[in-house]
Protein backbone atom coordinates (compact mmCIF):
# COMPACT_ATOMS: atom_id res chain seq x y z
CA UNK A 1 0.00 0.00 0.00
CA UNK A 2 1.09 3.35 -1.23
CA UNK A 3 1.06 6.13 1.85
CA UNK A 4 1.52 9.90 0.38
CA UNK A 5 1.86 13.07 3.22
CA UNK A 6 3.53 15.95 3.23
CA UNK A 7 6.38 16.78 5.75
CA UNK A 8 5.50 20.15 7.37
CA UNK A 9 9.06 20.91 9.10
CA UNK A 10 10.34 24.24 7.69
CA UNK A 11 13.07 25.29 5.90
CA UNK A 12 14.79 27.95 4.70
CA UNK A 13 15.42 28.10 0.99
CA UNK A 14 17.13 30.54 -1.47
CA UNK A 15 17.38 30.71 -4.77
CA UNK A 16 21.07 30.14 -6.65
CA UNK A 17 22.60 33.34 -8.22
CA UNK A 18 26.28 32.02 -9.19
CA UNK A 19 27.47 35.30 -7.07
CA UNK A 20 30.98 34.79 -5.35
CA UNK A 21 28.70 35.73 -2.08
CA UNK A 22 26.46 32.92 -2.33
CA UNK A 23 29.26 30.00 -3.15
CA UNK A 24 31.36 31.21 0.03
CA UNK A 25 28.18 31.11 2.48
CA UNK A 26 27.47 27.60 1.26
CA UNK A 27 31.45 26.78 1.29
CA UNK A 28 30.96 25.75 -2.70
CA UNK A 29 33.57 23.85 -5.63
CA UNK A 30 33.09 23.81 -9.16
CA UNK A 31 33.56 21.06 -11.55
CA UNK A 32 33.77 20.96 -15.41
CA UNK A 33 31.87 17.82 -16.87
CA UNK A 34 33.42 16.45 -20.05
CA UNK A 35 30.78 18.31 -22.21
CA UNK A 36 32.73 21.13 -21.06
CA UNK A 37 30.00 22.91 -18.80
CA UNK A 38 30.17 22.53 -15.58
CA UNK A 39 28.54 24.34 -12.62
CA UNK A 40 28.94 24.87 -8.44
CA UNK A 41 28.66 21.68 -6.36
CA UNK A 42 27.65 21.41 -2.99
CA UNK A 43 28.28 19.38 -0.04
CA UNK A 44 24.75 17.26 1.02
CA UNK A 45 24.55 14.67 3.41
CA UNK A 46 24.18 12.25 0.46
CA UNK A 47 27.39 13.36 -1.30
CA UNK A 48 28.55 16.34 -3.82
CA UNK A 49 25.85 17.83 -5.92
CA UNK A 50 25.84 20.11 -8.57
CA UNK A 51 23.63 23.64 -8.34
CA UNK A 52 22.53 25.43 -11.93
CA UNK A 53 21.88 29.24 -11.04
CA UNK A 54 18.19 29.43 -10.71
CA UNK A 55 17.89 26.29 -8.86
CA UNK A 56 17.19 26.68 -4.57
CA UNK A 57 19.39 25.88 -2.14
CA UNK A 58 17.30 24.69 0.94
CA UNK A 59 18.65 24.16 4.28
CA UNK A 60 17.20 21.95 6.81
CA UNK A 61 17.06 22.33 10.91
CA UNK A 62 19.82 21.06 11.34
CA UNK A 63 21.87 22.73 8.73
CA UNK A 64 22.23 20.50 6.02
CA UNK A 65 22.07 22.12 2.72
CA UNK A 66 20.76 20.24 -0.56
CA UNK A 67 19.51 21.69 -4.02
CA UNK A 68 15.56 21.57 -5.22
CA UNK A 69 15.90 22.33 -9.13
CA UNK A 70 13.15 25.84 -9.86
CA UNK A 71 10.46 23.93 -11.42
CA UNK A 72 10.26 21.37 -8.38
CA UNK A 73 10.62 24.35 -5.71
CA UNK A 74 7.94 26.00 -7.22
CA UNK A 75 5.43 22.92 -7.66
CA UNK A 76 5.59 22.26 -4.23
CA UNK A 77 6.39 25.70 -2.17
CA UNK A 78 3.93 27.98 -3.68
């Protein structure tokens, strides 16, 4: 059987920029794929993942940080 809810903790969530502000406060790398674009990667608590500007950076109670692609954020936060 299939159970659906909806997790009501809250969290704080901004939107990526690519400003040299944003990528210290979230202590970010970059990598280059081997299509030659690349992007800012940062540290979850499932591993390194790479942030697009536009996507949202959401951190959690007790800090941890992952990255919720626009379309998603706004699907389910608005």
């Amino acid at each position: 059987m299939i159970k659906v809810y909806r997790k009501t903790e809250t969290i704080k969530a901004e939107q990526f920029d690519g400003s040299n502000e944003m990528i210290e406060r979230y202590d970010m790398g970059f990598q280059l794929a081997p299509n030659g674009k690349g992007g800012a990667i940062i540290k979850t608590l499932e591993g390194d993942l790479l942030v697009h500007v536009g996507d949202w950076i959401a951190t959690g109670v007790n800090g941890e940080h992952w990255s919720i692609a626009d379309d998603v954020f706004k699907k389910t936060n608005d």
